[in-house]
PDB file of N, CA and C in Angstrom:
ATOM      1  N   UNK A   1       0.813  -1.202   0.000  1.00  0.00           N
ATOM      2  CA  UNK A   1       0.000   0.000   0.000  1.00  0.00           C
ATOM      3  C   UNK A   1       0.855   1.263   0.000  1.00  0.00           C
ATOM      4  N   UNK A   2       2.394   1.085   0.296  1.00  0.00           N
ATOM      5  CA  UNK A   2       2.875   2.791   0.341  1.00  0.00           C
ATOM      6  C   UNK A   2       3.146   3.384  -1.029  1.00  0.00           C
ATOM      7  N   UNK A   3       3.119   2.009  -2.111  1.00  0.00           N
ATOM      8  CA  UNK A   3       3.695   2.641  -3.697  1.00  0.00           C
ATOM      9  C   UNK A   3       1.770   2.907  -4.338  1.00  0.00           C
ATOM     10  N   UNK A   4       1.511   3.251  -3.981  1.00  0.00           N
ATOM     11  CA  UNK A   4       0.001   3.815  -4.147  1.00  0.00           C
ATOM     12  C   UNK A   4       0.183   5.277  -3.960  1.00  0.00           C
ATOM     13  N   UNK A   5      -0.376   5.876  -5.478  1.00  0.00           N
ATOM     14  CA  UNK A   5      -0.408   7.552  -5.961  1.00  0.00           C
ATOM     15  C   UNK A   5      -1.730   7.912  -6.683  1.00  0.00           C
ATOM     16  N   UNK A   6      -1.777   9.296  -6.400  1.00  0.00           N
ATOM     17  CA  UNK A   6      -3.020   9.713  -7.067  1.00  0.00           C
ATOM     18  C   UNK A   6      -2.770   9.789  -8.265  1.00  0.00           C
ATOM     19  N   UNK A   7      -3.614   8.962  -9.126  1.00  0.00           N
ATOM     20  CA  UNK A   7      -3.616   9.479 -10.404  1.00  0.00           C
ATOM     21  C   UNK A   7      -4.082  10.914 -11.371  1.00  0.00           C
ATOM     22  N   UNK A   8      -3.493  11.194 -12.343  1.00  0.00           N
ATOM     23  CA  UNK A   8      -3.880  12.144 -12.778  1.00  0.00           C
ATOM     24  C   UNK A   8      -4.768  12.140 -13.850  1.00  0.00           C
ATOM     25  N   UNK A   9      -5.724  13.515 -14.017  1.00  0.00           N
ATOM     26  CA  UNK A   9      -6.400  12.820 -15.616  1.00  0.00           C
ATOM     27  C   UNK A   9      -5.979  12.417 -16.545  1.00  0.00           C
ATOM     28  N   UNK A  10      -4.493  13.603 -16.587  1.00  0.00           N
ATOM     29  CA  UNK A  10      -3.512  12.927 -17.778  1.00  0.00           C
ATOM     30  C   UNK A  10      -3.038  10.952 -17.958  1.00  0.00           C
ATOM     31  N   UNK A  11      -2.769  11.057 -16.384  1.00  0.00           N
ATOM     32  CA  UNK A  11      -2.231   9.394 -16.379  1.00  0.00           C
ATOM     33  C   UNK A  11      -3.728   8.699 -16.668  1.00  0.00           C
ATOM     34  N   UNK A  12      -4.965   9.070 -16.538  1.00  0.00           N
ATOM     35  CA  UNK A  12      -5.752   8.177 -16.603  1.00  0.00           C
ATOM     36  C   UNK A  12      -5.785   7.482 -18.088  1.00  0.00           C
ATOM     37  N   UNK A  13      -5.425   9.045 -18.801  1.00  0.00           N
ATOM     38  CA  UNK A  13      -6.074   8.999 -20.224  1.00  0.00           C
ATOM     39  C   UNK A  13      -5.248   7.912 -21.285  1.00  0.00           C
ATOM     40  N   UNK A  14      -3.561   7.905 -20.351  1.00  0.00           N
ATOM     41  CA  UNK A  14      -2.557   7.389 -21.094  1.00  0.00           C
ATOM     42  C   UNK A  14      -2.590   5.901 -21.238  1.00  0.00           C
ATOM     43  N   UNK A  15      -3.395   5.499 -20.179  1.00  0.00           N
ATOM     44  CA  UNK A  15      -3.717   4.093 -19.329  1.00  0.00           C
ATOM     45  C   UNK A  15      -4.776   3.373 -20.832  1.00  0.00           C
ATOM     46  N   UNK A  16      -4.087   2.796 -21.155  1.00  0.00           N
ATOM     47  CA  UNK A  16      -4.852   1.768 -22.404  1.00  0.00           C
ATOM     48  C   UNK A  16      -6.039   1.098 -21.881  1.00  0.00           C
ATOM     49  N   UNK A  17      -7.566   1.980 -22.923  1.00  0.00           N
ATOM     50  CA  UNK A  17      -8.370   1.145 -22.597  1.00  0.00           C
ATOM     51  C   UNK A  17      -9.153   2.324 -21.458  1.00  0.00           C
ATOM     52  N   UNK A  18      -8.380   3.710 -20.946  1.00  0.00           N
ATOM     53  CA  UNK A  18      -9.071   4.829 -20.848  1.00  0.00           C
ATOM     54  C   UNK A  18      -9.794   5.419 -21.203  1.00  0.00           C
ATOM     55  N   UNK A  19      -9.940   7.034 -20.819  1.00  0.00           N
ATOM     56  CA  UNK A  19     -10.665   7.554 -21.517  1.00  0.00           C
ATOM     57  C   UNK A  19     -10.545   7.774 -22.785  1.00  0.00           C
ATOM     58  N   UNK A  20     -11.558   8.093 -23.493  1.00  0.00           N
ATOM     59  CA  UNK A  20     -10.960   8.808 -25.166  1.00  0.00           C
ATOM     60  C   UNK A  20     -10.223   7.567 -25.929  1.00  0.00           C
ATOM     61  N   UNK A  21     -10.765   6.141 -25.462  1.00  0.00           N
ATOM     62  CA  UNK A  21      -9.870   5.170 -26.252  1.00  0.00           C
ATOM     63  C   UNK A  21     -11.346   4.326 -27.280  1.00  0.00           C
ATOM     64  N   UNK A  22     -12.102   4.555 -26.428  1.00  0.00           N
ATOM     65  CA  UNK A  22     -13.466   3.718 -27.548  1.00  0.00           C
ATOM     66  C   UNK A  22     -14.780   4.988 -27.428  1.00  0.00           C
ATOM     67  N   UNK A  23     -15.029   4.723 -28.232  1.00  0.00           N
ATOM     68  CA  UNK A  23     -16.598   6.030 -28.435  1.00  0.00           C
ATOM     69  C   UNK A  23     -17.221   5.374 -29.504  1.00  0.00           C
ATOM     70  N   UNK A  24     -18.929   5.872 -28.961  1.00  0.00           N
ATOM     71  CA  UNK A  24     -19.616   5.127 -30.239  1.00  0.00           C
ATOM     72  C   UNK A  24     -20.621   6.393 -30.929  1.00  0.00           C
ATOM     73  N   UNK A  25     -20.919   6.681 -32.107  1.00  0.00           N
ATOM     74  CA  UNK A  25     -21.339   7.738 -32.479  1.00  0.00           C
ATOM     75  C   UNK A  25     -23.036   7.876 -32.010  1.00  0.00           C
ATOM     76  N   UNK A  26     -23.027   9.009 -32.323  1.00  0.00           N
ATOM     77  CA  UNK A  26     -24.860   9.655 -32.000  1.00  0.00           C
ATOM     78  C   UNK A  26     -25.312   8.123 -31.895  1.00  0.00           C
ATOM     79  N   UNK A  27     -26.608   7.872 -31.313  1.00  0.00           N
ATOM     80  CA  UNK A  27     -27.649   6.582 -31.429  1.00  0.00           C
ATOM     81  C   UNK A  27     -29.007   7.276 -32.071  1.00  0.00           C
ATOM     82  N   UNK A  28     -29.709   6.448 -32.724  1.00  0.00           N
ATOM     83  CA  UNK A  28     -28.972   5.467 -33.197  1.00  0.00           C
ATOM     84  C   UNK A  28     -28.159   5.117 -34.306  1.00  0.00           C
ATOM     85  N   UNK A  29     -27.661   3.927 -34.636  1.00  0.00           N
ATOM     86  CA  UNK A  29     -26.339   4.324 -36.040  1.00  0.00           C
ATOM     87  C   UNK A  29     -26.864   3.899 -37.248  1.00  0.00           C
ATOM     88  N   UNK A  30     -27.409   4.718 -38.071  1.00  0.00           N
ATOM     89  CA  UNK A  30     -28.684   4.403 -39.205  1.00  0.00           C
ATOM     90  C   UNK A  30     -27.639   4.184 -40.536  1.00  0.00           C
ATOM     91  N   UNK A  31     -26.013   4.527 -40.505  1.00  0.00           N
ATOM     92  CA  UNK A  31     -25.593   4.401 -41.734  1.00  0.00           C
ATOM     93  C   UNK A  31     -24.475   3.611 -41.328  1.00  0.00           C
ATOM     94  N   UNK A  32     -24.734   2.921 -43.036  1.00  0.00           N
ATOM     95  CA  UNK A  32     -23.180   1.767 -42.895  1.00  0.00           C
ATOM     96  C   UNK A  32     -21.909   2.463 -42.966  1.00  0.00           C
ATOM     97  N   UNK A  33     -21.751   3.168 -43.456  1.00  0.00           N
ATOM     98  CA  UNK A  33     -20.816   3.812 -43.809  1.00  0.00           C
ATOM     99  C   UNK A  33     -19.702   4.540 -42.085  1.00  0.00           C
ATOM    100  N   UNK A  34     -20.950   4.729 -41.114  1.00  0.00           N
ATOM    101  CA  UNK A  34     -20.407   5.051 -40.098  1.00  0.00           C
ATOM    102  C   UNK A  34     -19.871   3.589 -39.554  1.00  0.00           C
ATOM    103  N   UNK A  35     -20.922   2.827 -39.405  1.00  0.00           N
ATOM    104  CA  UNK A  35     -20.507   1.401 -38.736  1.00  0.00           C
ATOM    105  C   UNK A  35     -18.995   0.417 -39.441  1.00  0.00           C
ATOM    106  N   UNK A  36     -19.216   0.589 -41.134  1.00  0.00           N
ATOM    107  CA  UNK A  36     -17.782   0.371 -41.270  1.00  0.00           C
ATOM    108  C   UNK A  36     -16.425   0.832 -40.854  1.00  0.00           C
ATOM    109  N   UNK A  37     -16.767   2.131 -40.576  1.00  0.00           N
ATOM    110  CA  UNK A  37     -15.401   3.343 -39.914  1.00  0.00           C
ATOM    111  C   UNK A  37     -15.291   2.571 -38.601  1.00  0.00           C
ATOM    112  N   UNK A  38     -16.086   1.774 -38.033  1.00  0.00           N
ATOM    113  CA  UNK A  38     -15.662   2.100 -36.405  1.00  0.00           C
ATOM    114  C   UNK A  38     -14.696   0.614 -36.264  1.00  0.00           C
ATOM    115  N   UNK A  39     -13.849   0.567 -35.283  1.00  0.00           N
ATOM    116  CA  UNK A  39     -12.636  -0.416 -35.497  1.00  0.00           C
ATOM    117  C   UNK A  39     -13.743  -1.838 -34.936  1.00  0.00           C
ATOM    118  N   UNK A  40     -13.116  -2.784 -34.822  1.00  0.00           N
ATOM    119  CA  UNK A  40     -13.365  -4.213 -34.010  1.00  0.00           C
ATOM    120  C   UNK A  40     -13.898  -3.793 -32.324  1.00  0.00           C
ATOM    121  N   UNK A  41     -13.246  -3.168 -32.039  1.00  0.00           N
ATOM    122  CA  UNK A  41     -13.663  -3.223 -30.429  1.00  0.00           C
ATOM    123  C   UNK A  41     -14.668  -2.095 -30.380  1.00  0.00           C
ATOM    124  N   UNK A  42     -14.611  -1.074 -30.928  1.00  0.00           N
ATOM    125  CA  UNK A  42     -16.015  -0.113 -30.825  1.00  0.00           C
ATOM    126  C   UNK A  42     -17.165  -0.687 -31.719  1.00  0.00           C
ATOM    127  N   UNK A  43     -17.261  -1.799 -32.301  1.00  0.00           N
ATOM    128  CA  UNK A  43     -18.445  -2.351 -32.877  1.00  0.00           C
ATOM    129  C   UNK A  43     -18.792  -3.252 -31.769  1.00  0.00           C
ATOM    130  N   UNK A  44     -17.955  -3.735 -30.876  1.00  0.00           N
ATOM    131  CA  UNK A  44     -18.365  -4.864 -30.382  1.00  0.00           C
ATOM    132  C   UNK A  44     -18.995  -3.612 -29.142  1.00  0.00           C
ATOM    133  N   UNK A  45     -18.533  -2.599 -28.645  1.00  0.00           N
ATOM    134  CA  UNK A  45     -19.516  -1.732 -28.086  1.00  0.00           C
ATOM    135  C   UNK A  45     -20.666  -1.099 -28.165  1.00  0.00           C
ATOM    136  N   UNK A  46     -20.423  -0.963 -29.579  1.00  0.00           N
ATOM    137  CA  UNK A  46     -21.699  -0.539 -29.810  1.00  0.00           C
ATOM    138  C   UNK A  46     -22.777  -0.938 -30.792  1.00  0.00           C
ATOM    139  N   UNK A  47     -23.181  -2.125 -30.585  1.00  0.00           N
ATOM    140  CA  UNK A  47     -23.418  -3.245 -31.300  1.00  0.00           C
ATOM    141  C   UNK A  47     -25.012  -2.772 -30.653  1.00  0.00           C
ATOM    142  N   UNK A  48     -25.313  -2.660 -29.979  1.00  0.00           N
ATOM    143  CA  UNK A  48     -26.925  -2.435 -29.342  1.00  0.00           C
ATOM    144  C   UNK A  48     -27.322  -1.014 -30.087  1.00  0.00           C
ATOM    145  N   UNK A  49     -27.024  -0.163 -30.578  1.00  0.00           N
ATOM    146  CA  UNK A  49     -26.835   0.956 -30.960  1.00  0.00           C
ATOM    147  C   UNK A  49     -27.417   1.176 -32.360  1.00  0.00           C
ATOM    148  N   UNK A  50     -26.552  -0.263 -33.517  1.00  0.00           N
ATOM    149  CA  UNK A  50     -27.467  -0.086 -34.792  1.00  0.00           C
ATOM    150  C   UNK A  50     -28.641  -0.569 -34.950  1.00  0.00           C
ATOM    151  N   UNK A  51     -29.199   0.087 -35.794  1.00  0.00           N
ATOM    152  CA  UNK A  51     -30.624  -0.149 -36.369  1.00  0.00           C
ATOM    153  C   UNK A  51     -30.275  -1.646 -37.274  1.00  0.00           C
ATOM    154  N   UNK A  52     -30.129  -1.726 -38.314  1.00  0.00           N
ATOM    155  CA  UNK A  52     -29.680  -2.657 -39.038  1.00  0.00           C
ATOM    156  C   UNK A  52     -28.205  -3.260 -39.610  1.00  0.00           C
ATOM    157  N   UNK A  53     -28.078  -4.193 -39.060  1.00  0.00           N
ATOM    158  CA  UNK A  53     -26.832  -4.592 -39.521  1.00  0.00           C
ATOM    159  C   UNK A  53     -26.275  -4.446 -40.486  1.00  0.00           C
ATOM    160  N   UNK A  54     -24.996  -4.302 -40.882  1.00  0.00           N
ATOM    161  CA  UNK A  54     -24.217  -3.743 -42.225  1.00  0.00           C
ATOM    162  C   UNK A  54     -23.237  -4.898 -42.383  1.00  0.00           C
ATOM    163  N   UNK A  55     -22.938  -4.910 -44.207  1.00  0.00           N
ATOM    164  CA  UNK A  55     -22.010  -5.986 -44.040  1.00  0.00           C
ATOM    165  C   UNK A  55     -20.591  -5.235 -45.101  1.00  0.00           C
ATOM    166  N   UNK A  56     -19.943  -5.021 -44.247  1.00  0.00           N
ATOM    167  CA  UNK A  56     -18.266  -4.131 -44.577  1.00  0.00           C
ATOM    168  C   UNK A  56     -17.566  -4.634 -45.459  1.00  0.00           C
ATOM    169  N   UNK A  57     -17.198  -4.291 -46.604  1.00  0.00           N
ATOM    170  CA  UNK A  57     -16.522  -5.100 -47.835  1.00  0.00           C
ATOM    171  C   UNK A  57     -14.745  -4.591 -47.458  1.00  0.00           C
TER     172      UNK A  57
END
């Protein structure tokens, strides 16, 4: 417990998997074109979000 520090927002943000690391756009997500842009792990977030599924060429 003594190597225990306050973190900062900065350190939070740097911390993989922080803030500002996944975002999912406006709801709900009515175009493919947005849902293709978004990587592997922000689809798997925001998967409740689209209206109809898209299929990404």
């Amino acid at each position: 417990m003594k190597n225990l520090r306050k973190l900062t927002k900065k350190n939070l943000k740097e911390i993989n998997g922080g803030a500002g690391t996944v975002w999912c756009p406006p709801k709900p997500i009515t175009s493919c074109s947005t849902w293709c842009g978004l990587t592997k792990e922000q689809k798997m977030r925001c998967l409740l979000d689209v209206e109809e599924p898209c299929e990404c060429f």
